[in-house]
PDB file of N, CA and C in Angstrom:
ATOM      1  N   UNK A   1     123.708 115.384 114.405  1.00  0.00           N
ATOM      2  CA  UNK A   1     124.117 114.001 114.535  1.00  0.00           C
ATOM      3  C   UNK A   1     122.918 113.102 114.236  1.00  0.00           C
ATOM      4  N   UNK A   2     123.011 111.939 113.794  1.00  0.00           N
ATOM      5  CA  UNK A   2     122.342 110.803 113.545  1.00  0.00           C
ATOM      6  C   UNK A   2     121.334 110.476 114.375  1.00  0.00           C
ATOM      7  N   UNK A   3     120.054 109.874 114.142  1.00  0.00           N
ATOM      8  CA  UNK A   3     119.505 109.081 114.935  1.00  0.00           C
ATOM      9  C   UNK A   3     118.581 108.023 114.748  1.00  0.00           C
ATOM     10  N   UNK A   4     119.011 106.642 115.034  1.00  0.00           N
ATOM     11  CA  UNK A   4     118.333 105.870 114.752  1.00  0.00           C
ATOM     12  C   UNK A   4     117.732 104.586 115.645  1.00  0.00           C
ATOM     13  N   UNK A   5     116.683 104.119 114.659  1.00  0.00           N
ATOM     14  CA  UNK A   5     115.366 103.836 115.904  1.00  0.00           C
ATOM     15  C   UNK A   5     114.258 102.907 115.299  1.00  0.00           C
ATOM     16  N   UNK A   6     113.330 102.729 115.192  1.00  0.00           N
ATOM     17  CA  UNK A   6     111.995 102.386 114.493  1.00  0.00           C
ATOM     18  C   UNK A   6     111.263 102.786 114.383  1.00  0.00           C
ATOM     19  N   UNK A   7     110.396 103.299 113.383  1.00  0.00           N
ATOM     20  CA  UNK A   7     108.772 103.718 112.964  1.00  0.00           C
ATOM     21  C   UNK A   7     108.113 102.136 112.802  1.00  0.00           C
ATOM     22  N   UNK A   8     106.840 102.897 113.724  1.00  0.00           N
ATOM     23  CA  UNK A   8     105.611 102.218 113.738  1.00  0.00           C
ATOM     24  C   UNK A   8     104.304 102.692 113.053  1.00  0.00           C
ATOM     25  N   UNK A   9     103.813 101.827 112.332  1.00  0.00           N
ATOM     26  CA  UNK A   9     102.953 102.773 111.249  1.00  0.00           C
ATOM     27  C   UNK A   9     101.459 101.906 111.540  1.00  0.00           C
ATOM     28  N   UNK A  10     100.148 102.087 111.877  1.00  0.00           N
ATOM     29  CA  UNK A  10      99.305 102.153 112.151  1.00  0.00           C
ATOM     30  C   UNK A  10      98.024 102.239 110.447  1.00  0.00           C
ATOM     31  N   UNK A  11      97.545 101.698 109.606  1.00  0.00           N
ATOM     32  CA  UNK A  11      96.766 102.602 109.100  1.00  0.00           C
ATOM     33  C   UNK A  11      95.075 101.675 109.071  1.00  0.00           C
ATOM     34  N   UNK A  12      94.375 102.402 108.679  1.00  0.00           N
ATOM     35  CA  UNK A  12      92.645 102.036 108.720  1.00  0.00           C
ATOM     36  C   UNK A  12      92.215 102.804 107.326  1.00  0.00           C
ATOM     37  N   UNK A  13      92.461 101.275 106.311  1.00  0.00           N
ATOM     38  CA  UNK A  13      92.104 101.741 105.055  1.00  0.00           C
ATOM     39  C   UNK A  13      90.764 102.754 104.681  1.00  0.00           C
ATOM     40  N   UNK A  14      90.641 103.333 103.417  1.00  0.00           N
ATOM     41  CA  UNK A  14      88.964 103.647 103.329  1.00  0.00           C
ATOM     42  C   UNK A  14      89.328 102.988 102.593  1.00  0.00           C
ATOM     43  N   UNK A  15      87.384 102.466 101.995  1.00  0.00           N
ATOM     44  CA  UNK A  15      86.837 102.216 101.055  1.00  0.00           C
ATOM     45  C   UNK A  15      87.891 102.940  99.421  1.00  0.00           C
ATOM     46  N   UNK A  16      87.739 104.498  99.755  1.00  0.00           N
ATOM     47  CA  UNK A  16      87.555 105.440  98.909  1.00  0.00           C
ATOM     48  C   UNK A  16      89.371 105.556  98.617  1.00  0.00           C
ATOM     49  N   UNK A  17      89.847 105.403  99.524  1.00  0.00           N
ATOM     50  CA  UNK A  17      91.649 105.287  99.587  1.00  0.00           C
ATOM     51  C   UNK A  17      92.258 104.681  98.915  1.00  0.00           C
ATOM     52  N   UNK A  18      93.608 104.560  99.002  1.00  0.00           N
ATOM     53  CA  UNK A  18      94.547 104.099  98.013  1.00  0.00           C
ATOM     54  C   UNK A  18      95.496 102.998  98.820  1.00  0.00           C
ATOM     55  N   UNK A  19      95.314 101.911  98.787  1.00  0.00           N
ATOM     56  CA  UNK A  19      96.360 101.105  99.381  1.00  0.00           C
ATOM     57  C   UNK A  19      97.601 100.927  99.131  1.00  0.00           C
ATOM     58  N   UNK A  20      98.324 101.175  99.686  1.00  0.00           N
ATOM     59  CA  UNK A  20     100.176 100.807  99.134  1.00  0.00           C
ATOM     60  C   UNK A  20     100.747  99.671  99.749  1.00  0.00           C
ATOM     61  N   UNK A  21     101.602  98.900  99.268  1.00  0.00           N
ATOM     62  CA  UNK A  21     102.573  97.940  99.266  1.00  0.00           C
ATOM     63  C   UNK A  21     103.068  98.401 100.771  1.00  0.00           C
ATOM     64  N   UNK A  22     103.462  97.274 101.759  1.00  0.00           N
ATOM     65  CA  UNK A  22     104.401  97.305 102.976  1.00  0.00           C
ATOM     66  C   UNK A  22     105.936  98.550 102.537  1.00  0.00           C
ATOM     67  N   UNK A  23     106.301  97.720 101.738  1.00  0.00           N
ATOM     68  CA  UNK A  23     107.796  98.392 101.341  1.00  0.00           C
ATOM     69  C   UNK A  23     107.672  99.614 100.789  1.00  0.00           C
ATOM     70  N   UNK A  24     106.351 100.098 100.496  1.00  0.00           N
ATOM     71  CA  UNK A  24     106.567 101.746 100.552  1.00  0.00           C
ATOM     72  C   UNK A  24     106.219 102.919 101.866  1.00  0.00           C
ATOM     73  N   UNK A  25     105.557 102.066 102.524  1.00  0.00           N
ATOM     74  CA  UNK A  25     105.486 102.680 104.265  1.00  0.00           C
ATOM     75  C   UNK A  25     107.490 102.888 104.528  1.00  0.00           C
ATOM     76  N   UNK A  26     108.252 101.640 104.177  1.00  0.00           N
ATOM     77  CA  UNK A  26     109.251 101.466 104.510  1.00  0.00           C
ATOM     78  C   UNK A  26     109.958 102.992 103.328  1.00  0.00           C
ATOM     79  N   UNK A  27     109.736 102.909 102.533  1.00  0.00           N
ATOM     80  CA  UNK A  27     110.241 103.981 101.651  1.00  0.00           C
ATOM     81  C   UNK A  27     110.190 105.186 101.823  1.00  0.00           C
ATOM     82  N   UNK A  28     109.003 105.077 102.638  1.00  0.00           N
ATOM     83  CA  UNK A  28     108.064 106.851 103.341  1.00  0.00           C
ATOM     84  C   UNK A  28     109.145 107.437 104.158  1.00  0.00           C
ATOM     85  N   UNK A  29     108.891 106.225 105.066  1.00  0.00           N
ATOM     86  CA  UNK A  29     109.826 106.777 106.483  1.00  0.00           C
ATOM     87  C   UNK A  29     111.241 107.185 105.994  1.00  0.00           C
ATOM     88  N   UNK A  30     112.020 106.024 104.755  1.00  0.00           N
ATOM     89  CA  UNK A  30     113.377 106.488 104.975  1.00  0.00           C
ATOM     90  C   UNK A  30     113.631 107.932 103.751  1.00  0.00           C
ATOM     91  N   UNK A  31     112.925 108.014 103.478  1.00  0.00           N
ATOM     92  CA  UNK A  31     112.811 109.445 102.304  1.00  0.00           C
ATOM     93  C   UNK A  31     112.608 110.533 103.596  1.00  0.00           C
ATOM     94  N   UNK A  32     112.080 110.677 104.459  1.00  0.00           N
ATOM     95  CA  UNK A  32     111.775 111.640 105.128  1.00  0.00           C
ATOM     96  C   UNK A  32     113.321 111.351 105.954  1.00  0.00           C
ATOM     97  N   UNK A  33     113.561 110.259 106.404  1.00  0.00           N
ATOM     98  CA  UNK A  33     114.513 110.541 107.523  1.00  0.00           C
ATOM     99  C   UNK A  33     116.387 110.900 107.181  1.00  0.00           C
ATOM    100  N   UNK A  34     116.461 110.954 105.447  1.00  0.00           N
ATOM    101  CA  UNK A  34     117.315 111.265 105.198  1.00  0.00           C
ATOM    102  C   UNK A  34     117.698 113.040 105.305  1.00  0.00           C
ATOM    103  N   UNK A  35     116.394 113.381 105.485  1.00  0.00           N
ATOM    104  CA  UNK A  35     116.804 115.012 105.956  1.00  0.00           C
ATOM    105  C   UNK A  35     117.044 115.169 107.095  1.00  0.00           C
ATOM    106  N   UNK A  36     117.511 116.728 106.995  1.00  0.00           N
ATOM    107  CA  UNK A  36     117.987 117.052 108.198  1.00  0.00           C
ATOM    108  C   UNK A  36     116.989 117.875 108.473  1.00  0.00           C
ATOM    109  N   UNK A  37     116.571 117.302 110.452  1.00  0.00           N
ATOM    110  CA  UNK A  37     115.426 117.561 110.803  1.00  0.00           C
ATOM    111  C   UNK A  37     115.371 117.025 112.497  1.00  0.00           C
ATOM    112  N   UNK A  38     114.127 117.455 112.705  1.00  0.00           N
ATOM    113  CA  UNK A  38     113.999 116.942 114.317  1.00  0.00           C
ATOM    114  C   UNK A  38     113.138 115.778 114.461  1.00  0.00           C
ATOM    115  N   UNK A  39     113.060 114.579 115.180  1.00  0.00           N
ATOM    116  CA  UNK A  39     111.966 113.804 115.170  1.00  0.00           C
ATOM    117  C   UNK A  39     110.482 114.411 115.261  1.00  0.00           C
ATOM    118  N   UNK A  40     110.189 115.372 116.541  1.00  0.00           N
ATOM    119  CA  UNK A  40     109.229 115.677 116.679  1.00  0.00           C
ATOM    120  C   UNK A  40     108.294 116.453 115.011  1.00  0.00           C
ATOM    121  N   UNK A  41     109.145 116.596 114.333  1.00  0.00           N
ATOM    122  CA  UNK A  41     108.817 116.869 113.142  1.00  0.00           C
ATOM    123  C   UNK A  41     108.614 115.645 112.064  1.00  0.00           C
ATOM    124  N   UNK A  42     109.182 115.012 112.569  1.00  0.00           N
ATOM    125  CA  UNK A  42     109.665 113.771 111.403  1.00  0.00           C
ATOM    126  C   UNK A  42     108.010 112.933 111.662  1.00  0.00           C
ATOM    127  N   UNK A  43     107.775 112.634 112.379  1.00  0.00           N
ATOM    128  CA  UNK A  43     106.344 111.893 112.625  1.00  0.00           C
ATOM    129  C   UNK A  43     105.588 112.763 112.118  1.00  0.00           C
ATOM    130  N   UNK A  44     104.826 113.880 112.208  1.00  0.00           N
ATOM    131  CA  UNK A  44     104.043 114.477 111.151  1.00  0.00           C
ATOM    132  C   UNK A  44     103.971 114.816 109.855  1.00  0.00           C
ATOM    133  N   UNK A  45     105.572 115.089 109.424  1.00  0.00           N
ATOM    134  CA  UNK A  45     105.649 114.897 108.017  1.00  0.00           C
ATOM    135  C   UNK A  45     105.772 113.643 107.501  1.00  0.00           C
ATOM    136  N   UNK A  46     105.666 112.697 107.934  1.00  0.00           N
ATOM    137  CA  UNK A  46     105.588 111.368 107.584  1.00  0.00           C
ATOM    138  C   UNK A  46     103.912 110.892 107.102  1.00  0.00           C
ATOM    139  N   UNK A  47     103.258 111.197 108.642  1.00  0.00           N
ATOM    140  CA  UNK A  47     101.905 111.366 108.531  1.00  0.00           C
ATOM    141  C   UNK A  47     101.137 111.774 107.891  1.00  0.00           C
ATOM    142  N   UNK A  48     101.374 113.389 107.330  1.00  0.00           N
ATOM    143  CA  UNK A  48     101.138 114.009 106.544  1.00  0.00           C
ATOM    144  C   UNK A  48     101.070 113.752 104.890  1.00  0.00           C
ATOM    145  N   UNK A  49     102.156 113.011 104.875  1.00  0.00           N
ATOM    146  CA  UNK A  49     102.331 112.598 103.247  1.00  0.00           C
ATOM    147  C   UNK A  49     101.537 110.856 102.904  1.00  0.00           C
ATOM    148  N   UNK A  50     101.296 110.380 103.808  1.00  0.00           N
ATOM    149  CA  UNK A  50     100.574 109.286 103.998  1.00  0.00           C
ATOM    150  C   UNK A  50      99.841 109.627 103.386  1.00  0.00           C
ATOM    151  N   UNK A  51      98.916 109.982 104.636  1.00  0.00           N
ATOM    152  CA  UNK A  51      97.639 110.646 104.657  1.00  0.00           C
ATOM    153  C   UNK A  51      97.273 111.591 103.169  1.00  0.00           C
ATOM    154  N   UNK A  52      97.792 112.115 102.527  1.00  0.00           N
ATOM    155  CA  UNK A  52      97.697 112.903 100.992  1.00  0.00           C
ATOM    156  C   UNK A  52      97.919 111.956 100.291  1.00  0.00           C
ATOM    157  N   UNK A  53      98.856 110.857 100.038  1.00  0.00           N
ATOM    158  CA  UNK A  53      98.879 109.976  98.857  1.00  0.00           C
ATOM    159  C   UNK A  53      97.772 108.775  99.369  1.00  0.00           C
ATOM    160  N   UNK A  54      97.516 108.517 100.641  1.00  0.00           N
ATOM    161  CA  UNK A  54      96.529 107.315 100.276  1.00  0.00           C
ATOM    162  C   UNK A  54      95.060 107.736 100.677  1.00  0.00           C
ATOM    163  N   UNK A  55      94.579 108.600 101.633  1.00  0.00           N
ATOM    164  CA  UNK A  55      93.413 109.134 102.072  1.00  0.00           C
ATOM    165  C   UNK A  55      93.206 107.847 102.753  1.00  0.00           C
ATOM    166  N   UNK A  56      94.009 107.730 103.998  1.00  0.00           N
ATOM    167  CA  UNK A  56      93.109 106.354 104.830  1.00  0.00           C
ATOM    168  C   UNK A  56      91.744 107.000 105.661  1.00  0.00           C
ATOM    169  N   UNK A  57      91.259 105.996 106.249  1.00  0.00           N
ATOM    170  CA  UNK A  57      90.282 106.521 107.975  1.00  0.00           C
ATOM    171  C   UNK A  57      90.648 107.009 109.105  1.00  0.00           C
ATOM    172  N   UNK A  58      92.523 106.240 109.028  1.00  0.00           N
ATOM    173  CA  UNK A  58      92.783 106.579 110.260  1.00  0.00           C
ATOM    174  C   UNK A  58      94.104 105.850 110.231  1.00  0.00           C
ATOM    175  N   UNK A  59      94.965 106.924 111.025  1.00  0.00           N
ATOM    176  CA  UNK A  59      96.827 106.762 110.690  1.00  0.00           C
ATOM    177  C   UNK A  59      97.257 107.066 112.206  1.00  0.00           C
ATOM    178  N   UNK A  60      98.134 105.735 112.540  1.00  0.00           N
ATOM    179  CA  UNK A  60      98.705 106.390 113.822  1.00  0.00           C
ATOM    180  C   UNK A  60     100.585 106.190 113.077  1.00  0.00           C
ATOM    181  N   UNK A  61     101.537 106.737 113.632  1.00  0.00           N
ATOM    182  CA  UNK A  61     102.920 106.775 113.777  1.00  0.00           C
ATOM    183  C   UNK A  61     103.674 106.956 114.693  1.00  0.00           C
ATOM    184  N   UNK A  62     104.636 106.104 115.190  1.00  0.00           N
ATOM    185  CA  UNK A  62     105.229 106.168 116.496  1.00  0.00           C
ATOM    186  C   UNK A  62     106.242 105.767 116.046  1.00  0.00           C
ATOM    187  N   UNK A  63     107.609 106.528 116.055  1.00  0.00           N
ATOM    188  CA  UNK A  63     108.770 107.016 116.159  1.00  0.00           C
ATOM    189  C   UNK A  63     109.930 106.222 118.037  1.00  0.00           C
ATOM    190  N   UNK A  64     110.574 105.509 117.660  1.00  0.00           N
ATOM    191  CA  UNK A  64     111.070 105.790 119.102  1.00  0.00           C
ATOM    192  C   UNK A  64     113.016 105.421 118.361  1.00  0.00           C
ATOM    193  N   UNK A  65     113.013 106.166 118.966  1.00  0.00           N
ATOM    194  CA  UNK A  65     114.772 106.945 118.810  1.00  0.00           C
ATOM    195  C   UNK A  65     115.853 106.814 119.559  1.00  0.00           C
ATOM    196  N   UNK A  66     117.094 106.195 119.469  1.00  0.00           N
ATOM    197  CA  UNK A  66     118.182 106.930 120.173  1.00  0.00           C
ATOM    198  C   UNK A  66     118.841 107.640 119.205  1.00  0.00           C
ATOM    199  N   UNK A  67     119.243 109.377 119.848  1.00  0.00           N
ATOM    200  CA  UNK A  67     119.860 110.248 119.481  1.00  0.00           C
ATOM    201  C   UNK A  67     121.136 110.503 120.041  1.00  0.00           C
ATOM    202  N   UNK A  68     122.081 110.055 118.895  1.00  0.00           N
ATOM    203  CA  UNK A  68     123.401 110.063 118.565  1.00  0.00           C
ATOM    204  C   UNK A  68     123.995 111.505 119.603  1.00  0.00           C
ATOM    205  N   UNK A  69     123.284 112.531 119.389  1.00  0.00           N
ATOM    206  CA  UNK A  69     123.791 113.326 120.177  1.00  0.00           C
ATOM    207  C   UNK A  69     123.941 113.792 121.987  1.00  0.00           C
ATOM    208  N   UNK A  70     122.844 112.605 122.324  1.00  0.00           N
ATOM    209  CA  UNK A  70     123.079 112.239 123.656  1.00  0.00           C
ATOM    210  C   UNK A  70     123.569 111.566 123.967  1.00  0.00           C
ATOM    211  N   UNK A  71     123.890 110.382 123.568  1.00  0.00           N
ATOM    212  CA  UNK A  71     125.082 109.352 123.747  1.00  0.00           C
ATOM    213  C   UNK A  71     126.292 109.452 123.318  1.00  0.00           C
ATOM    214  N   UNK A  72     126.591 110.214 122.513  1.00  0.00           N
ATOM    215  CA  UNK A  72     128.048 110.519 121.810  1.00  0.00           C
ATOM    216  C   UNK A  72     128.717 111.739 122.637  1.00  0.00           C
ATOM    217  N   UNK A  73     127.683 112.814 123.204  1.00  0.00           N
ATOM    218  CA  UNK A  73     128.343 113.869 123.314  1.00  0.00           C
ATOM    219  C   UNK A  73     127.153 114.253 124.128  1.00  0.00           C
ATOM    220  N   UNK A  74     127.488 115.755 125.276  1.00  0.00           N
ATOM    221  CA  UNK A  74     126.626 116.498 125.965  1.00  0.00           C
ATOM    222  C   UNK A  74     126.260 115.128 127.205  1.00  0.00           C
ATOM    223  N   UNK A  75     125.599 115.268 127.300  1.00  0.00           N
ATOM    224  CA  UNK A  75     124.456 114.296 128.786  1.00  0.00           C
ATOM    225  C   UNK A  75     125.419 113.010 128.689  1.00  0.00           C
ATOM    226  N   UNK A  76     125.646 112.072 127.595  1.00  0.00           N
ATOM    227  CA  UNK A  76     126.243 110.853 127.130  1.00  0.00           C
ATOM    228  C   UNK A  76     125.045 109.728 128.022  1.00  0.00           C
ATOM    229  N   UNK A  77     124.186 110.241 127.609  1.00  0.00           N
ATOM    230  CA  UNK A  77     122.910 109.539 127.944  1.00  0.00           C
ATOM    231  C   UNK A  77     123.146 107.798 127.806  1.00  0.00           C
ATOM    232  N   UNK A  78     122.527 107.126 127.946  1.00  0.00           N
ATOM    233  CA  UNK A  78     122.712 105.591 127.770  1.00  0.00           C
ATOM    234  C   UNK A  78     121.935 105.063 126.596  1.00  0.00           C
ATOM    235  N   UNK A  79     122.313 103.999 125.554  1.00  0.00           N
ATOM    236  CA  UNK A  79     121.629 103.309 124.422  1.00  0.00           C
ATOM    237  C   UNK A  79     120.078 103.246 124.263  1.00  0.00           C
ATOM    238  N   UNK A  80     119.602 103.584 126.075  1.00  0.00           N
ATOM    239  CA  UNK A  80     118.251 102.773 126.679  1.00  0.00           C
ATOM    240  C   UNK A  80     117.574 104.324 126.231  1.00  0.00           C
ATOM    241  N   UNK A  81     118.319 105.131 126.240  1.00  0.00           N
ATOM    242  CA  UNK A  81     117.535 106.535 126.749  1.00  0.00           C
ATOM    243  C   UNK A  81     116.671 106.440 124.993  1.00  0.00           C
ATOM    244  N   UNK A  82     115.786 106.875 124.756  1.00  0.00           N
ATOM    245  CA  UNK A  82     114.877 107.270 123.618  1.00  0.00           C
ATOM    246  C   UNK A  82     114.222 107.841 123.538  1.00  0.00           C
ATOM    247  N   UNK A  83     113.905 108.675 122.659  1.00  0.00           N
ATOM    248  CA  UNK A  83     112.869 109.492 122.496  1.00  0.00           C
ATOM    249  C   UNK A  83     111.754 108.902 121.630  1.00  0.00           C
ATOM    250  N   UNK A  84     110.773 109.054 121.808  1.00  0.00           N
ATOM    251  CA  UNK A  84     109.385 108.607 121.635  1.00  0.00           C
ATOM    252  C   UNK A  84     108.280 109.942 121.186  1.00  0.00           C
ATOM    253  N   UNK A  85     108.011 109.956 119.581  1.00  0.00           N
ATOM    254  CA  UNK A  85     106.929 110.583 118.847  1.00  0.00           C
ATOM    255  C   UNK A  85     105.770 109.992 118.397  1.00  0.00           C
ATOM    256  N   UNK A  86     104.504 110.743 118.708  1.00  0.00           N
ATOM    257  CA  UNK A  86     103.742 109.928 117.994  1.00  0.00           C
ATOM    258  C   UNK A  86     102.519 110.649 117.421  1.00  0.00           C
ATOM    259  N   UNK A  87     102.452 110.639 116.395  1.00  0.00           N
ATOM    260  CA  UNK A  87     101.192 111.501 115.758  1.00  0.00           C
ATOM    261  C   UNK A  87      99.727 110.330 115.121  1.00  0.00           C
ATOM    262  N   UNK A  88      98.770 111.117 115.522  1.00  0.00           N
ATOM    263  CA  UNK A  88      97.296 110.755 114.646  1.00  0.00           C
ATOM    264  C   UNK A  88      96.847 111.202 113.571  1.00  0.00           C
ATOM    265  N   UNK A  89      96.163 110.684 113.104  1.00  0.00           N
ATOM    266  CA  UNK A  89      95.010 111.356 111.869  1.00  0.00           C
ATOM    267  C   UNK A  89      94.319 110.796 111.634  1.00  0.00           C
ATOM    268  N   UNK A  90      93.104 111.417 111.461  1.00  0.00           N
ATOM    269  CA  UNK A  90      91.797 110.657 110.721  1.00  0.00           C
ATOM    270  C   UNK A  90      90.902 109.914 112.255  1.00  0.00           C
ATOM    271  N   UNK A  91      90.498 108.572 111.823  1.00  0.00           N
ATOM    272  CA  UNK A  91      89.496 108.239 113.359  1.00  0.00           C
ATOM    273  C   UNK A  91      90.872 107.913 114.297  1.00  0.00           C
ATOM    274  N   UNK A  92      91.934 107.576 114.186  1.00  0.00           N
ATOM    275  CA  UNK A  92      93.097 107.559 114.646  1.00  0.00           C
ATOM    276  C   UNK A  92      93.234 108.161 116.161  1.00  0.00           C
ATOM    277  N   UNK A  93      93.064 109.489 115.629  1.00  0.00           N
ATOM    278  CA  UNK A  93      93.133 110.624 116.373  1.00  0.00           C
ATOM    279  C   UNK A  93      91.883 111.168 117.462  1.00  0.00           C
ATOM    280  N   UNK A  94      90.830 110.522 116.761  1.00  0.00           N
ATOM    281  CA  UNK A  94      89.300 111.163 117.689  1.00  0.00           C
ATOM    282  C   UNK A  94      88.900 109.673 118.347  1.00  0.00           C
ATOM    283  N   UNK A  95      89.387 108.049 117.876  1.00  0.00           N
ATOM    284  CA  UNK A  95      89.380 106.932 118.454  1.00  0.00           C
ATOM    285  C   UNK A  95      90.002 106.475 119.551  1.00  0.00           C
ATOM    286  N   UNK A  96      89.677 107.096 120.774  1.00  0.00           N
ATOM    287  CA  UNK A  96      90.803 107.016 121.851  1.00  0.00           C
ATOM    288  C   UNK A  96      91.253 104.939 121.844  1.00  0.00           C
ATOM    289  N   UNK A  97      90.138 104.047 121.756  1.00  0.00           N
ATOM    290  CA  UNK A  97      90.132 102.983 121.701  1.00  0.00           C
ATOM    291  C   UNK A  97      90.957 102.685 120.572  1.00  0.00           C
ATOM    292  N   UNK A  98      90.875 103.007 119.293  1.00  0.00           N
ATOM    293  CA  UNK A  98      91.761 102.511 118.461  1.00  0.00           C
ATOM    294  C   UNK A  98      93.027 103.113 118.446  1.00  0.00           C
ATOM    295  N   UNK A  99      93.225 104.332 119.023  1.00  0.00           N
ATOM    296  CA  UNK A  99      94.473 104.942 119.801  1.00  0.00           C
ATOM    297  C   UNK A  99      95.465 104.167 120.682  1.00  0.00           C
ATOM    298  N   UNK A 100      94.750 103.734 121.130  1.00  0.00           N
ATOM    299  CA  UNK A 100      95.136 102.722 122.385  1.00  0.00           C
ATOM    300  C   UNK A 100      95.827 101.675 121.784  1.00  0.00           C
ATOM    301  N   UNK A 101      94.859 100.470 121.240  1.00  0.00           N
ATOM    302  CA  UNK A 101      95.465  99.369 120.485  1.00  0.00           C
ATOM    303  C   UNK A 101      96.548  99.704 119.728  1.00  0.00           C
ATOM    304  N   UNK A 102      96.634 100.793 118.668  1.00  0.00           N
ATOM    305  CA  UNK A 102      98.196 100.429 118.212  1.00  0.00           C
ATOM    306  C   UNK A 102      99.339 100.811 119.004  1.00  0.00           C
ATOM    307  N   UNK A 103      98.530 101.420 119.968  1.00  0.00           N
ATOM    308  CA  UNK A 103      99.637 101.852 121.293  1.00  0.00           C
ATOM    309  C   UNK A 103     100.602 100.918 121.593  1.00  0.00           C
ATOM    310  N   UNK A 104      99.401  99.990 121.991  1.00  0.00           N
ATOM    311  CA  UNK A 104      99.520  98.443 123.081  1.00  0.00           C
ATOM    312  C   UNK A 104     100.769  97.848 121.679  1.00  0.00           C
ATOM    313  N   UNK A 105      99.772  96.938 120.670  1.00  0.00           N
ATOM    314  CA  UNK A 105     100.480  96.956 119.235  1.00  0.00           C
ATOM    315  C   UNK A 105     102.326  96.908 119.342  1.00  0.00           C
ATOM    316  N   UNK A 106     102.293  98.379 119.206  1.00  0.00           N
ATOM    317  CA  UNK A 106     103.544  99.192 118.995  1.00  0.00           C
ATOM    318  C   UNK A 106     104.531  98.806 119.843  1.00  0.00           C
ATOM    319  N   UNK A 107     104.296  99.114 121.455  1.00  0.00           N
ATOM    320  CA  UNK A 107     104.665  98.770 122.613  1.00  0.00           C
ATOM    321  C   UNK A 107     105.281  96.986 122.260  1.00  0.00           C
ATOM    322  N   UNK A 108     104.141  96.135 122.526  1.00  0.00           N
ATOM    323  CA  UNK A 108     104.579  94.519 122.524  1.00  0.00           C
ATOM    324  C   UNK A 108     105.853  94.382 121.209  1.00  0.00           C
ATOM    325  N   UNK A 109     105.646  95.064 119.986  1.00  0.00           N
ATOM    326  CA  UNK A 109     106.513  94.835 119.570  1.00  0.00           C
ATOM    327  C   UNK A 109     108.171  95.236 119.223  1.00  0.00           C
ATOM    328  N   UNK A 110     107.946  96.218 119.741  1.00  0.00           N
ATOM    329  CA  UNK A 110     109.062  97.360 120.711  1.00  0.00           C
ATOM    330  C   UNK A 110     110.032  96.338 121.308  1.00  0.00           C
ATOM    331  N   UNK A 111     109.142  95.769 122.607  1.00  0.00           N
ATOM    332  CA  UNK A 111     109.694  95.030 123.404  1.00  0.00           C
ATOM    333  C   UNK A 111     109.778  93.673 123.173  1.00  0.00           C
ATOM    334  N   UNK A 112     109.345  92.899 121.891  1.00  0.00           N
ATOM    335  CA  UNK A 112     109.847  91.630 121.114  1.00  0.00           C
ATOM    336  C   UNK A 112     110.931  91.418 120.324  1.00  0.00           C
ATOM    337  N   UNK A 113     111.828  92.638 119.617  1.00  0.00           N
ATOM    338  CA  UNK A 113     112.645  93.265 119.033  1.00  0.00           C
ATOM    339  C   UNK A 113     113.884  93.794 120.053  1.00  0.00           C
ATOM    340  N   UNK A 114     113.452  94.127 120.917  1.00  0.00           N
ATOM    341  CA  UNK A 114     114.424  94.569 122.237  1.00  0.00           C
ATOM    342  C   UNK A 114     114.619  96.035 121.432  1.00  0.00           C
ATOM    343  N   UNK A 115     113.988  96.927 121.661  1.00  0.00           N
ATOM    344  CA  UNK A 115     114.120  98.099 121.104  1.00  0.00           C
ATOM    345  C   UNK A 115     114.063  98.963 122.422  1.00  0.00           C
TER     346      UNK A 115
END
């Protein structure tokens, strides 16, 4: 079953990297999310292909989900219930401080959106 949600995309250009257009972050995510797959997967292969076509410093991604199959069927969980992925790379990942901020980031705008 379906699940849908928002990606949050994080990046810290290099010098040496490749910058892309907004609307292909947007292209990333929905090329990956047309397969069939698990979130907890879906944030690293997202990450992953970033990270190979642009070589940033540092990539965060945060995923937060409602899954069709808890609300439709089984638990019948509530709209509110979500699941929440989130992968690093690069200083991303070893920057607990810059970890943090797109945390915070992510979060405020989560909750400006009513997500």
């Amino acid at each position: 079953m379906p699940i849908h949600g928002q990606a949050y995309i994080g990046v810290l250009p290099s010098p040496e990297g490749k910058i892309i257009g907004l609307s292909k972050y947007d292209r990333i995510v929905e090329y990956f999310c047309a397969r069939l797959q698990i979130q907890e997967e879906l944030v690293s292969q997202i990450g992953n292909y970033i990270v190979d076509a642009t070589a940033p410093k540092g990539l965060a991604i945060r995923i937060s989900a409602v899954h069709m199959c808890r609300t439709h069927r089984g638990v019948r969980a509530s709209e509110q219930s979500r699941m929440i992925n989130s992968a690093f790379f690069g200083e991303m990942l070893h920057n607990q401080d810059l970890k943090n901020e797109f945390l915070h980031e992510a979060l405020a705008l989560e909750r400006r959106i009513g997500a």
